[in-house]
PDB file of N, CA and C in Angstrom:
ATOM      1  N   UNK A   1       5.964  -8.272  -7.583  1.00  0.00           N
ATOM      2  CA  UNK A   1       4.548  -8.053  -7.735  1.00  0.00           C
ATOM      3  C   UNK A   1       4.062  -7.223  -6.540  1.00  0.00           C
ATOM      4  N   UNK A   2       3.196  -6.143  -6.466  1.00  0.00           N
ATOM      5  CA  UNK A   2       3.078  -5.266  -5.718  1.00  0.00           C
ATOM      6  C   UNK A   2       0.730  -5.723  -5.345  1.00  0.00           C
ATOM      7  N   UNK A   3       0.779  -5.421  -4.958  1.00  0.00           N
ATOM      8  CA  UNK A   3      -1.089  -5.857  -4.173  1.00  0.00           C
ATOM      9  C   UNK A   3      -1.174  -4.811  -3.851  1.00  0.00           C
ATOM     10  N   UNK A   4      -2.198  -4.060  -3.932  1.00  0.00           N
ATOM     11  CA  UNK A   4      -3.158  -3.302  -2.849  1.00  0.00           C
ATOM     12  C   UNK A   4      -4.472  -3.907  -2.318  1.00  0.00           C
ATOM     13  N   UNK A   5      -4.643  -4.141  -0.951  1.00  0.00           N
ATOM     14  CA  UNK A   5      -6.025  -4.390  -0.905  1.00  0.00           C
ATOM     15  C   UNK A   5      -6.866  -3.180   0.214  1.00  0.00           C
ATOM     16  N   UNK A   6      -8.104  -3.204  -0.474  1.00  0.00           N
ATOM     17  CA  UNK A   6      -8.212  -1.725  -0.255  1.00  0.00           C
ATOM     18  C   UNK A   6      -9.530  -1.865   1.080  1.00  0.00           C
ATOM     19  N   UNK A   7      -9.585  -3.235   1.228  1.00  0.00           N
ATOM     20  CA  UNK A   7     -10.109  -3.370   2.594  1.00  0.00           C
ATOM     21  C   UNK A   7      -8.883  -3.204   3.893  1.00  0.00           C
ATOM     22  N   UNK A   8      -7.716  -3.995   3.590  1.00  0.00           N
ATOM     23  CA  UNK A   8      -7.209  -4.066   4.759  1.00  0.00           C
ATOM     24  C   UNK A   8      -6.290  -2.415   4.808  1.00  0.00           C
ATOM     25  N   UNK A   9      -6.002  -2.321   3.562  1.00  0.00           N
ATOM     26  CA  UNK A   9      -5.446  -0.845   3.187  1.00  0.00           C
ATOM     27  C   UNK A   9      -3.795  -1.388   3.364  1.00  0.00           C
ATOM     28  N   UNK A  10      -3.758  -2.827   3.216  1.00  0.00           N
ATOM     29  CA  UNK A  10      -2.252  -2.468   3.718  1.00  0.00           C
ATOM     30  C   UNK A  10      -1.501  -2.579   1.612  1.00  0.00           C
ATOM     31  N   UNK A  11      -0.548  -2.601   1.516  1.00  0.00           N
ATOM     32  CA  UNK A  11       0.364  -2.733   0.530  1.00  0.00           C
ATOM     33  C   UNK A  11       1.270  -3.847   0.301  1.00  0.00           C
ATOM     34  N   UNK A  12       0.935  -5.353  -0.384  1.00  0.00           N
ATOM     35  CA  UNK A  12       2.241  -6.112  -0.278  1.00  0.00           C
ATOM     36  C   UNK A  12       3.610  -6.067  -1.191  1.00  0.00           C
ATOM     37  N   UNK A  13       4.860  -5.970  -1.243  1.00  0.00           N
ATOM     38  CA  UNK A  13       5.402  -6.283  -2.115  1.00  0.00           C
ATOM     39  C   UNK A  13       6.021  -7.504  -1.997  1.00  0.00           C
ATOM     40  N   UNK A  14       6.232  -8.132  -3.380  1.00  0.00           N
ATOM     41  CA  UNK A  14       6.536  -9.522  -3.302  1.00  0.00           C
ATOM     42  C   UNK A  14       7.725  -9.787  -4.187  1.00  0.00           C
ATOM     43  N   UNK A  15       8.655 -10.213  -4.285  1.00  0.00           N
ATOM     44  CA  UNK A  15       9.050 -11.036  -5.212  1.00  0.00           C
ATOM     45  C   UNK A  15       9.748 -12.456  -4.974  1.00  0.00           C
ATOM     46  N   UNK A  16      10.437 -12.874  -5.909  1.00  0.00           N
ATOM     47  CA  UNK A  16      10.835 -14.709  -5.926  1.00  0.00           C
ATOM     48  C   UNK A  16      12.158 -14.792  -6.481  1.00  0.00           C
ATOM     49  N   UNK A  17      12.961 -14.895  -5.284  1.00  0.00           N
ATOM     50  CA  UNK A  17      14.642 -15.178  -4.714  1.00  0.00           C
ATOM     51  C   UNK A  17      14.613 -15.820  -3.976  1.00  0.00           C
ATOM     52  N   UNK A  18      14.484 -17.216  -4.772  1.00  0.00           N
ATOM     53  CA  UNK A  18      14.877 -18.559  -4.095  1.00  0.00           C
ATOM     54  C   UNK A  18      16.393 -18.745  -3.415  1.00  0.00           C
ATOM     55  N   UNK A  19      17.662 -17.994  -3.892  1.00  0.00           N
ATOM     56  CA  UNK A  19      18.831 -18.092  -3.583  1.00  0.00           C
ATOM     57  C   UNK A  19      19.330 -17.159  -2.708  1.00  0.00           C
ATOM     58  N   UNK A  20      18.628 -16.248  -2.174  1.00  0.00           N
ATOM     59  CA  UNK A  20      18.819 -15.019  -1.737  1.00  0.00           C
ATOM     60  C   UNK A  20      18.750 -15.598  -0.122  1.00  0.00           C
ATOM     61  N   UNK A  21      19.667 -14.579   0.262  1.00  0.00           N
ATOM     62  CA  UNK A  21      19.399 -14.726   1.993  1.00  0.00           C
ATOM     63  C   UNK A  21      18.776 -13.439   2.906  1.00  0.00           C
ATOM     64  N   UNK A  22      18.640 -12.640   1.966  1.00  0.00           N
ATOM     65  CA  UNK A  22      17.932 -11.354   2.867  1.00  0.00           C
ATOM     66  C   UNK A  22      17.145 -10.319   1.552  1.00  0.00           C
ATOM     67  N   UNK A  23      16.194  -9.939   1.710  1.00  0.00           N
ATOM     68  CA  UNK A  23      15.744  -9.456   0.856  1.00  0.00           C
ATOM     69  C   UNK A  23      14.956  -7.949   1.846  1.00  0.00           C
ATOM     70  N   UNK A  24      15.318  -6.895   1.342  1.00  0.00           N
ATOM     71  CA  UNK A  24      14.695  -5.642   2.147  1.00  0.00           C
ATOM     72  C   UNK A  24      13.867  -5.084   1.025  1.00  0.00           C
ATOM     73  N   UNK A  25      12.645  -4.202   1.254  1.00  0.00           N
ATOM     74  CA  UNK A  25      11.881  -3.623   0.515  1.00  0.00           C
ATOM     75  C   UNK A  25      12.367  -1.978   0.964  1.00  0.00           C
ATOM     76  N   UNK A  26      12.925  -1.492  -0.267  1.00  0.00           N
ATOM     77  CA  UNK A  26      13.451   0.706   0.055  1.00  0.00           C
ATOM     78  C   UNK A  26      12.720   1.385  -0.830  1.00  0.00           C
ATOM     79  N   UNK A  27      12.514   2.450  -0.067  1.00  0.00           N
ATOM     80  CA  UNK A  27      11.828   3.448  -0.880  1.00  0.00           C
ATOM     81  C   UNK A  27      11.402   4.344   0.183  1.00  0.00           C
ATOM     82  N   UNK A  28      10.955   5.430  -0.720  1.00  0.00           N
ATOM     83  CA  UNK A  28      10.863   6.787   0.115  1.00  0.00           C
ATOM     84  C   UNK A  28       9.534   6.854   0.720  1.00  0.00           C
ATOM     85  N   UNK A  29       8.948   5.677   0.998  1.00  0.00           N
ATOM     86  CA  UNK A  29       7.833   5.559   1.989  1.00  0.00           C
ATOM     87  C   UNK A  29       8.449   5.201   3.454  1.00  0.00           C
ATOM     88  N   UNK A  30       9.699   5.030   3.387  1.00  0.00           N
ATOM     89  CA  UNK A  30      10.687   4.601   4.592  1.00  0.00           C
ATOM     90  C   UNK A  30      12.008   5.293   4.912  1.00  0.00           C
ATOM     91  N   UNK A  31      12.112   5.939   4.163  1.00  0.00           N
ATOM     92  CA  UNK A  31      13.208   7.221   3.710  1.00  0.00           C
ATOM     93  C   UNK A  31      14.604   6.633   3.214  1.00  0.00           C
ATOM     94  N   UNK A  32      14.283   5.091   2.399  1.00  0.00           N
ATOM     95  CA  UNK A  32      15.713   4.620   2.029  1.00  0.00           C
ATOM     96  C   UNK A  32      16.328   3.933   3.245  1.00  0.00           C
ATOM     97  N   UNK A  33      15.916   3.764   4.152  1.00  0.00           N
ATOM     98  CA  UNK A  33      16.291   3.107   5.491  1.00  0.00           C
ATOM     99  C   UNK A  33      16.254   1.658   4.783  1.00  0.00           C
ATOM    100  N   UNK A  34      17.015   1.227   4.477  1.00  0.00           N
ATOM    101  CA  UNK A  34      17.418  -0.145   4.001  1.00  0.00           C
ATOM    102  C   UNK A  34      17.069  -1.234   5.628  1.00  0.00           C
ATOM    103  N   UNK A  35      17.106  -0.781   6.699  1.00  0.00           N
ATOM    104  CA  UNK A  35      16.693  -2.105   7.851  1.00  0.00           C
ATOM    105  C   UNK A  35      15.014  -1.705   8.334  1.00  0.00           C
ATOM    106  N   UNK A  36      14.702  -0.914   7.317  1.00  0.00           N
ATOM    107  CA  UNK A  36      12.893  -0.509   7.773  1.00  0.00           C
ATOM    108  C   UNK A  36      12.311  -1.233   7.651  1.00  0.00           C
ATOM    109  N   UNK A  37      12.419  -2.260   6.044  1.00  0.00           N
ATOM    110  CA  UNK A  37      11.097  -3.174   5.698  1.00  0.00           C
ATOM    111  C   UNK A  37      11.928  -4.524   5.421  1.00  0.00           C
ATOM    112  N   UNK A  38      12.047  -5.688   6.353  1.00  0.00           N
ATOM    113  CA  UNK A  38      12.831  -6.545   5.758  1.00  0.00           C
ATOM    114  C   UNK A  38      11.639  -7.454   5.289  1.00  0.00           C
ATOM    115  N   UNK A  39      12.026  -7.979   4.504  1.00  0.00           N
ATOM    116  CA  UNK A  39      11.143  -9.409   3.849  1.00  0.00           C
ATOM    117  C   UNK A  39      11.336 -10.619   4.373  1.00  0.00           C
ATOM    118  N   UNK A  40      10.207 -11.196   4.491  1.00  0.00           N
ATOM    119  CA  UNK A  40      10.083 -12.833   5.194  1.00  0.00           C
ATOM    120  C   UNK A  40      10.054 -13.606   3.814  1.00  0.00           C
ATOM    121  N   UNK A  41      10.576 -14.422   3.854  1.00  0.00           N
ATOM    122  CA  UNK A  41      10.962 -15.405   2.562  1.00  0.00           C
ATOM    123  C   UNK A  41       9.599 -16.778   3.074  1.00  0.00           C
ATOM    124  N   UNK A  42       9.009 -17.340   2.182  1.00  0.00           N
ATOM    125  CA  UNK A  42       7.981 -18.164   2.344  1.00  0.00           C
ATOM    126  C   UNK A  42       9.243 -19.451   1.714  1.00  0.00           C
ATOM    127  N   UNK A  43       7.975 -20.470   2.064  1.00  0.00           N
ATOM    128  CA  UNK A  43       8.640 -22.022   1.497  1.00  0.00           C
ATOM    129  C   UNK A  43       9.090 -21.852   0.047  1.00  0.00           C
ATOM    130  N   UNK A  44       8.686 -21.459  -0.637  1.00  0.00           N
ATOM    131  CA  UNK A  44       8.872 -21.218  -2.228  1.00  0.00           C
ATOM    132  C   UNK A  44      10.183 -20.167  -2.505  1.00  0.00           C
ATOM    133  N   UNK A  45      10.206 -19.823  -1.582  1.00  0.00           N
ATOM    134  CA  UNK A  45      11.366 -18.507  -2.206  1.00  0.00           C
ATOM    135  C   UNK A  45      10.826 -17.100  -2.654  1.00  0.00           C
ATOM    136  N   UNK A  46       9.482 -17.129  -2.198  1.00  0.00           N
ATOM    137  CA  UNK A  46       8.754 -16.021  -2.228  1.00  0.00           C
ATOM    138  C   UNK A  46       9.256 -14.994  -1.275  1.00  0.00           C
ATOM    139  N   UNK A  47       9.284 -14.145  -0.972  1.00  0.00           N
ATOM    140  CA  UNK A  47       9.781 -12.783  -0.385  1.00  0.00           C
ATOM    141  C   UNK A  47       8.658 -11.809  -0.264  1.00  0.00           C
ATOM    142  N   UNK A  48       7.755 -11.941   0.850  1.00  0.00           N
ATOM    143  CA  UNK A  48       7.187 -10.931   1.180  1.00  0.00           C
ATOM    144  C   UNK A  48       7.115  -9.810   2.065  1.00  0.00           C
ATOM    145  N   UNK A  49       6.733  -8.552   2.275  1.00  0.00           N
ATOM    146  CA  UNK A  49       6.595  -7.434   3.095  1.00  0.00           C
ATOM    147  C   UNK A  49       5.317  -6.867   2.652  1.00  0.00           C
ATOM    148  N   UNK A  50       4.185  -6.467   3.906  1.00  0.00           N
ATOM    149  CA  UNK A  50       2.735  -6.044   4.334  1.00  0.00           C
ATOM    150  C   UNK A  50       3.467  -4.609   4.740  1.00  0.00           C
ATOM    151  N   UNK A  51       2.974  -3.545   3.476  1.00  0.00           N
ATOM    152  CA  UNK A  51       3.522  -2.065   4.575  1.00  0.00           C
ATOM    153  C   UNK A  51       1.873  -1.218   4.192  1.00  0.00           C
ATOM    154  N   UNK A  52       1.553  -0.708   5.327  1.00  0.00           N
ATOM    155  CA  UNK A  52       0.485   0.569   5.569  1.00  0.00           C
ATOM    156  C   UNK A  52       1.120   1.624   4.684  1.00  0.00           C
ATOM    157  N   UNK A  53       0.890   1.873   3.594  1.00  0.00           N
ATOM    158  CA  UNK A  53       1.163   2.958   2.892  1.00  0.00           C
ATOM    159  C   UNK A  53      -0.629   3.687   2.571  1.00  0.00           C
ATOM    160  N   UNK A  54      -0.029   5.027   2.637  1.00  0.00           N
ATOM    161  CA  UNK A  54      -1.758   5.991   2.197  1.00  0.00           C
ATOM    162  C   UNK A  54      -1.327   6.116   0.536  1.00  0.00           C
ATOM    163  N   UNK A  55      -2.647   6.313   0.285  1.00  0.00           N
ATOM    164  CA  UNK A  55      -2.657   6.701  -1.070  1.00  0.00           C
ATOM    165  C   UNK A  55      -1.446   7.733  -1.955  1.00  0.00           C
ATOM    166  N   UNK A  56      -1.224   7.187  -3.109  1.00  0.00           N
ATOM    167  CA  UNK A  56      -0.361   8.226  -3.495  1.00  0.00           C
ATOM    168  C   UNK A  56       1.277   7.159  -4.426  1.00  0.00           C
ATOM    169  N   UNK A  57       1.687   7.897  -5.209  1.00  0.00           N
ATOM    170  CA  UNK A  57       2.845   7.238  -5.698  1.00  0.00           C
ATOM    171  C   UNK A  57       4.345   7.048  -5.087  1.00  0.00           C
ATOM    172  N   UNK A  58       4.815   5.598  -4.927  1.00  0.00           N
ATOM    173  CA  UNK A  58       6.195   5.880  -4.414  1.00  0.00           C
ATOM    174  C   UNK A  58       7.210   5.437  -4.966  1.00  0.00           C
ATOM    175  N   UNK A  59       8.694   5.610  -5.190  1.00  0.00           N
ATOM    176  CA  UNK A  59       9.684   4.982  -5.619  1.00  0.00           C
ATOM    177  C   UNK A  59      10.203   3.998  -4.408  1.00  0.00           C
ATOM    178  N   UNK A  60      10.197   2.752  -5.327  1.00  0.00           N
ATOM    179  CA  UNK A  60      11.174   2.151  -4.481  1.00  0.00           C
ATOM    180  C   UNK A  60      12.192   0.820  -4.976  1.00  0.00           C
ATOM    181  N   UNK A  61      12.981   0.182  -4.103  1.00  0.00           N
ATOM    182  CA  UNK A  61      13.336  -0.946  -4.821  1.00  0.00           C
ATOM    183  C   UNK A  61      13.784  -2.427  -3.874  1.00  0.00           C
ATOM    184  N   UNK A  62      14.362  -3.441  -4.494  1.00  0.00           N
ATOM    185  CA  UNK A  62      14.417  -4.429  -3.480  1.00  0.00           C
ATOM    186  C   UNK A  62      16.076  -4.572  -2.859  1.00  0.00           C
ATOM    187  N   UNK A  63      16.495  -4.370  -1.992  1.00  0.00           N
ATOM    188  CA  UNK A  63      17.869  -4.602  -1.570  1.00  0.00           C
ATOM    189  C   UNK A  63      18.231  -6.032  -1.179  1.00  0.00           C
ATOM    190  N   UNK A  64      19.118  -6.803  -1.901  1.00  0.00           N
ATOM    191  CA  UNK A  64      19.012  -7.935  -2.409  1.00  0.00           C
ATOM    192  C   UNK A  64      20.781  -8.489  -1.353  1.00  0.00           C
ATOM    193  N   UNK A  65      20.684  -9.182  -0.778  1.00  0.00           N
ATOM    194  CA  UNK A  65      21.799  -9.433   0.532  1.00  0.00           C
ATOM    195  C   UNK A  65      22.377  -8.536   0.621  1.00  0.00           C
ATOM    196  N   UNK A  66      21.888  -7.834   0.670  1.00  0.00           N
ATOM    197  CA  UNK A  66      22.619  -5.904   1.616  1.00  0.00           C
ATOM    198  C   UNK A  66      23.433  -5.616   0.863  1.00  0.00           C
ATOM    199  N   UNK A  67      23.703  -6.104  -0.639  1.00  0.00           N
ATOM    200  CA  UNK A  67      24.208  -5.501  -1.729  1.00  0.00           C
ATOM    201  C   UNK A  67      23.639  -5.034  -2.964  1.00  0.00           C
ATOM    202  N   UNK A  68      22.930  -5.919  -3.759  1.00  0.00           N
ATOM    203  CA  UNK A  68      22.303  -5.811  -4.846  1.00  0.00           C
ATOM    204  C   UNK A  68      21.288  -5.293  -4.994  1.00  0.00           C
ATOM    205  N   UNK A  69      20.755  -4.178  -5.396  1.00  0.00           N
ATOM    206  CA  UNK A  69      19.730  -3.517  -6.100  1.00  0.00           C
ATOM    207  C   UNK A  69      18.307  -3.739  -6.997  1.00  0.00           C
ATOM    208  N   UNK A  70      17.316  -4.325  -7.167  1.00  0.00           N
ATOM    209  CA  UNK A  70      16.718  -4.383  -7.976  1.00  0.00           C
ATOM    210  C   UNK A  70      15.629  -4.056  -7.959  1.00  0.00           C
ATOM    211  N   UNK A  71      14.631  -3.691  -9.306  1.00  0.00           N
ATOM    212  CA  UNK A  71      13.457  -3.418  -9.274  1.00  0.00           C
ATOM    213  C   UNK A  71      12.441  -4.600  -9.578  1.00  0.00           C
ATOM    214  N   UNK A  72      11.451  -4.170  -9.629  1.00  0.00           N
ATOM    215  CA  UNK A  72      10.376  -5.187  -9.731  1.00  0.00           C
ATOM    216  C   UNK A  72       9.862  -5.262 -11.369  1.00  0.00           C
ATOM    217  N   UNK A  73       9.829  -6.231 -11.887  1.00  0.00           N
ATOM    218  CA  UNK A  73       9.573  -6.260 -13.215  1.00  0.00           C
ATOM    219  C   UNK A  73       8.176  -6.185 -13.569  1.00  0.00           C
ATOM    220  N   UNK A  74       7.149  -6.130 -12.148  1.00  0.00           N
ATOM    221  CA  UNK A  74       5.610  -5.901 -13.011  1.00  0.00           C
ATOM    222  C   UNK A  74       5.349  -4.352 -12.528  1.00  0.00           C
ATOM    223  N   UNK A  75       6.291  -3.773 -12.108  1.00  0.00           N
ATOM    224  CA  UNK A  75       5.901  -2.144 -12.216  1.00  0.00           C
ATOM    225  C   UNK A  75       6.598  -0.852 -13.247  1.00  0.00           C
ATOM    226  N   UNK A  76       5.824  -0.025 -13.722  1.00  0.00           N
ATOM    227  CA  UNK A  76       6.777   0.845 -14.107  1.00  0.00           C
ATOM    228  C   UNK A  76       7.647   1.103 -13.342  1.00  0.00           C
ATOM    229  N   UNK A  77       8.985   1.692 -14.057  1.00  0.00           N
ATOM    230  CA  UNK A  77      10.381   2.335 -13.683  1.00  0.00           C
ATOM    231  C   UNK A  77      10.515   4.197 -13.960  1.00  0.00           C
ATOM    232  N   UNK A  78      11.084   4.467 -13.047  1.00  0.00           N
ATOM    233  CA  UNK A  78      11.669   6.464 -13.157  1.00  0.00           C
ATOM    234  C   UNK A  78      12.813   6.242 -12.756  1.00  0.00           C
ATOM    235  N   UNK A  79      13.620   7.045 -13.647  1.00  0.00           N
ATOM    236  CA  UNK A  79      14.715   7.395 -13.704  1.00  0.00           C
ATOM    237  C   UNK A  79      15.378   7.502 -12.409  1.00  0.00           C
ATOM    238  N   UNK A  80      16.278   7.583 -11.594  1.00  0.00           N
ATOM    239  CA  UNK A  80      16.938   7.928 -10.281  1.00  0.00           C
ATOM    240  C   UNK A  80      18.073   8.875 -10.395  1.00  0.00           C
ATOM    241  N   UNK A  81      18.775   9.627  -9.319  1.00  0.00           N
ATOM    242  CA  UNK A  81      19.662  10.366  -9.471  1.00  0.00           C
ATOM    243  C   UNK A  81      20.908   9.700  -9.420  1.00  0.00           C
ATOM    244  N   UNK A  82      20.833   8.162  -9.482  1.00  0.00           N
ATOM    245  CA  UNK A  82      22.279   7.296  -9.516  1.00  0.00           C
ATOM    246  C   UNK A  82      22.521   6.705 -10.580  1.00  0.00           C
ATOM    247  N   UNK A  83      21.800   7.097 -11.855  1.00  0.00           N
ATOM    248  CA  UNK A  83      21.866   6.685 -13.278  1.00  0.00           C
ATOM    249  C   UNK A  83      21.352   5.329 -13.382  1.00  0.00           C
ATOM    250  N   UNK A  84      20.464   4.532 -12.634  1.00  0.00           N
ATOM    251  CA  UNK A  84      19.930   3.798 -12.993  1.00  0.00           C
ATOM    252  C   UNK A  84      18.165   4.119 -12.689  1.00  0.00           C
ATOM    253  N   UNK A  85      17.203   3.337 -12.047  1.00  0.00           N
ATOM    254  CA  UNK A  85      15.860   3.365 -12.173  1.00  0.00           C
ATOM    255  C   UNK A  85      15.373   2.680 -11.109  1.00  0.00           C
ATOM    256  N   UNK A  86      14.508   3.465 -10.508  1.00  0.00           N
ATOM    257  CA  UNK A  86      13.908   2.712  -9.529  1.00  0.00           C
ATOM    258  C   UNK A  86      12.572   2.782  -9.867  1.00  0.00           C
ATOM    259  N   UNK A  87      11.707   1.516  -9.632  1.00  0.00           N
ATOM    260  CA  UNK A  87      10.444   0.988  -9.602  1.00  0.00           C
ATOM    261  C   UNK A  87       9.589   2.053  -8.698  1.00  0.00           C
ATOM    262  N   UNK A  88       8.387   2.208  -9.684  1.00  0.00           N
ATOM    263  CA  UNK A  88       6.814   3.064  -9.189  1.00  0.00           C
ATOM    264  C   UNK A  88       6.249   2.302  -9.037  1.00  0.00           C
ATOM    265  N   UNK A  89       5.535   2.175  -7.512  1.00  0.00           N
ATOM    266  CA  UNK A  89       4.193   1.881  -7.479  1.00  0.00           C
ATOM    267  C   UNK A  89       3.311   2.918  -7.127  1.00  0.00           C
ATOM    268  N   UNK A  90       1.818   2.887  -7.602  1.00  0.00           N
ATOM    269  CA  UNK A  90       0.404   3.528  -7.249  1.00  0.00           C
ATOM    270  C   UNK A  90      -0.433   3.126  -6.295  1.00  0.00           C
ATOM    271  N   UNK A  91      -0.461   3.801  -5.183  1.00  0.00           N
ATOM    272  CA  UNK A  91      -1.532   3.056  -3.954  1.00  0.00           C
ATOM    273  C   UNK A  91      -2.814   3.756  -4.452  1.00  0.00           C
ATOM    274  N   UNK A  92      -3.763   3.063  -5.085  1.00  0.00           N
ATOM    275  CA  UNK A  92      -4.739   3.272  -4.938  1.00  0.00           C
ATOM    276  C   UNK A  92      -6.012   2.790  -3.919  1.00  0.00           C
ATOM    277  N   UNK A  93      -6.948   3.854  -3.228  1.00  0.00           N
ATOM    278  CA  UNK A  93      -8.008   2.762  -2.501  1.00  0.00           C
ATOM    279  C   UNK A  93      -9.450   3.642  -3.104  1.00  0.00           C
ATOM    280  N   UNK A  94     -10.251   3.035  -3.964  1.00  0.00           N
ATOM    281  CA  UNK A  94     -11.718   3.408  -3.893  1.00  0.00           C
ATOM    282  C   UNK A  94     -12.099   4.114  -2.993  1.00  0.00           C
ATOM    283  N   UNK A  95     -12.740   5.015  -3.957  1.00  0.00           N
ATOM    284  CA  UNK A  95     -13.877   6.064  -3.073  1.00  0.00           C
ATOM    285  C   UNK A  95     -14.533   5.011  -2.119  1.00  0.00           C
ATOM    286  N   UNK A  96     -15.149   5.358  -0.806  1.00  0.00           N
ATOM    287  CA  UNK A  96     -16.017   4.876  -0.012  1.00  0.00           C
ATOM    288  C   UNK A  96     -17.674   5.090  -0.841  1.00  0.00           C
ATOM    289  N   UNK A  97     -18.125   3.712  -0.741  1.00  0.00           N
ATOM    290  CA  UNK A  97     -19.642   4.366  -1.085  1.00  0.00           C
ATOM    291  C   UNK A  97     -20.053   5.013  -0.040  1.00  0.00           C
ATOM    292  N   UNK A  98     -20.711   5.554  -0.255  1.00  0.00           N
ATOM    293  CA  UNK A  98     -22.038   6.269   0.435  1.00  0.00           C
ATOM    294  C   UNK A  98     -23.196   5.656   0.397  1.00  0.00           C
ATOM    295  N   UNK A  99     -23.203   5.741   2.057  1.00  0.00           N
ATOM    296  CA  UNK A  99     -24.757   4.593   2.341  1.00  0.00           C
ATOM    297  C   UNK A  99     -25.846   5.522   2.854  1.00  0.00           C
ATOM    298  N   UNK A 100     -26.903   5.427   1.552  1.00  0.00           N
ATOM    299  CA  UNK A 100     -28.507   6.369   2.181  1.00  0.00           C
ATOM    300  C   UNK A 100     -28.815   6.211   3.308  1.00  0.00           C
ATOM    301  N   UNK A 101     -28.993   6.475   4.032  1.00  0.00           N
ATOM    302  CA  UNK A 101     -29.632   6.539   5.383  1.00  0.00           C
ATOM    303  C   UNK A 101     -30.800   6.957   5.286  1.00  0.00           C
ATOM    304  N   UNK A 102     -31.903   6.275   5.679  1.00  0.00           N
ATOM    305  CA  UNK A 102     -33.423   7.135   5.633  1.00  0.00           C
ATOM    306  C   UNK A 102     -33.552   7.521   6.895  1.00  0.00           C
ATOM    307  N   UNK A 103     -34.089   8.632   7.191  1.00  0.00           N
ATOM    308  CA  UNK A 103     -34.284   9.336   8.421  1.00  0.00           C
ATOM    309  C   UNK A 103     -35.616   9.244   8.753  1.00  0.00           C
ATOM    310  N   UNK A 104     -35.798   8.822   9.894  1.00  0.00           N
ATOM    311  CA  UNK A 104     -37.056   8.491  10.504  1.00  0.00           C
ATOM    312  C   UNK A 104     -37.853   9.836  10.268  1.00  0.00           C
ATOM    313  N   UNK A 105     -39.230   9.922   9.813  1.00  0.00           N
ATOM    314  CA  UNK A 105     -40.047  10.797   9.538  1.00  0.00           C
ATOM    315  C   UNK A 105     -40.264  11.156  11.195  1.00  0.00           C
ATOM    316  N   UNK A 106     -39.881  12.654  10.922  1.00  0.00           N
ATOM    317  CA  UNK A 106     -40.760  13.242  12.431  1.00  0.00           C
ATOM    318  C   UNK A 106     -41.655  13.560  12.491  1.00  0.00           C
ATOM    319  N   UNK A 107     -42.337  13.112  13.812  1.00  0.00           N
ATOM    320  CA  UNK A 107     -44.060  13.065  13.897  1.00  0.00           C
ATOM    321  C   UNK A 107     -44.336  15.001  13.974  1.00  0.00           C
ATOM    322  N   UNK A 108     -45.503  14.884  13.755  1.00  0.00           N
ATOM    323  CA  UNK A 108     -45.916  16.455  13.741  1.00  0.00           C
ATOM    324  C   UNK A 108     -46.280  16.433  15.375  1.00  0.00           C
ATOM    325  N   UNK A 109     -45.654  17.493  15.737  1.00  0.00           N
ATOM    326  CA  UNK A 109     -45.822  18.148  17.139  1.00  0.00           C
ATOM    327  C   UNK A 109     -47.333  18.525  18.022  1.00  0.00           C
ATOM    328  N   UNK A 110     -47.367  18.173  18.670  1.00  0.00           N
ATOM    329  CA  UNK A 110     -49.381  18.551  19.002  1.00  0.00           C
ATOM    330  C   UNK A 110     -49.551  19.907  19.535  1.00  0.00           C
ATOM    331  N   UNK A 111     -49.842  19.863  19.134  1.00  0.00           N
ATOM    332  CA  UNK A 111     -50.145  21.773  20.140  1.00  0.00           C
ATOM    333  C   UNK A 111     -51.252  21.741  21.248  1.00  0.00           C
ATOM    334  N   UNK A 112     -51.048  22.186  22.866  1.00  0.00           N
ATOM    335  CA  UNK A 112     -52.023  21.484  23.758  1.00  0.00           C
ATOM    336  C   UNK A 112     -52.791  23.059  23.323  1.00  0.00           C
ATOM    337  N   UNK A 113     -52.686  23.572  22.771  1.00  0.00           N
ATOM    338  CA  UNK A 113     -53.466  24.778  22.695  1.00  0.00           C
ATOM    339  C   UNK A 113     -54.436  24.228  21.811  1.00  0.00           C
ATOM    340  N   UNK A 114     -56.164  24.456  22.238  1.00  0.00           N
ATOM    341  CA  UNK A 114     -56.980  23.721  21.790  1.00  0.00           C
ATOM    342  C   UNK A 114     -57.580  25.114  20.949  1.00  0.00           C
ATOM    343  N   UNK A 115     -58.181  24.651  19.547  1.00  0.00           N
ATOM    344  CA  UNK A 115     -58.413  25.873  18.664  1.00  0.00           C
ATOM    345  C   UNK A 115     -59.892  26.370  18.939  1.00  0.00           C
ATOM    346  N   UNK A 116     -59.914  27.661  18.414  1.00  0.00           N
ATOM    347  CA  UNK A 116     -61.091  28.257  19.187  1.00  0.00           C
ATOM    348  C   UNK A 116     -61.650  28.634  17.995  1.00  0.00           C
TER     349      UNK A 116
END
């Protein structure tokens, strides 16, 4: 399961490998560096990683005890150049609103020149 939250801007990916002893998050937001993003495993067997990614689409996948391969089953998949598929995610973050600002009315200027 992949999060964006678009206050903190960061990106989580998650998944649940209760049996697993190391779980890495790859992809070309890290250049495939398999020791870039390792995952902290929670009480449950949850597997998480918080990465700062900017907007924009990336491939990636989960490296599963520094052998096994897998993608994430709540994202689409693209094809790879190793005949299998690696998982897309979309970082999206909302436009910023735009906050009106009212601008203090400027006073009219006095003129010491007294009219004749």
């Amino acid at each position: 399961m992949i999060k964006v939250s678009p206050t903190t801007k960061k990106t989580t990916f998650q998944v649940t490998l209760p049996e697993a002893h190391s779980v890495t998050v790859v992809g070309d937001f890290n250049g495939w560096n398999s020791s870039a993003n390792p995952m902290k495993k929670g009480k449950s067997g949850v597997w998480k990683a918080d990465l700062t990614l900017k907007a924009g689409e990336y491939q990636f996948r989960y490296l599963v005890d520094e052998q096994d391969w897998m993608n994430d089953e709540d994202v689409p998949v693209v094809p790879n150049d190793f005949g299998s598929n690696n998982s897309l995610v979309t970082v999206k973050f909302p436009a910023a609103k735009k906050t009106a600002s009212k601008a203090a009315p400027k006073k009219a200027a006095k003129s010491s020149k007294a009219k004749k």
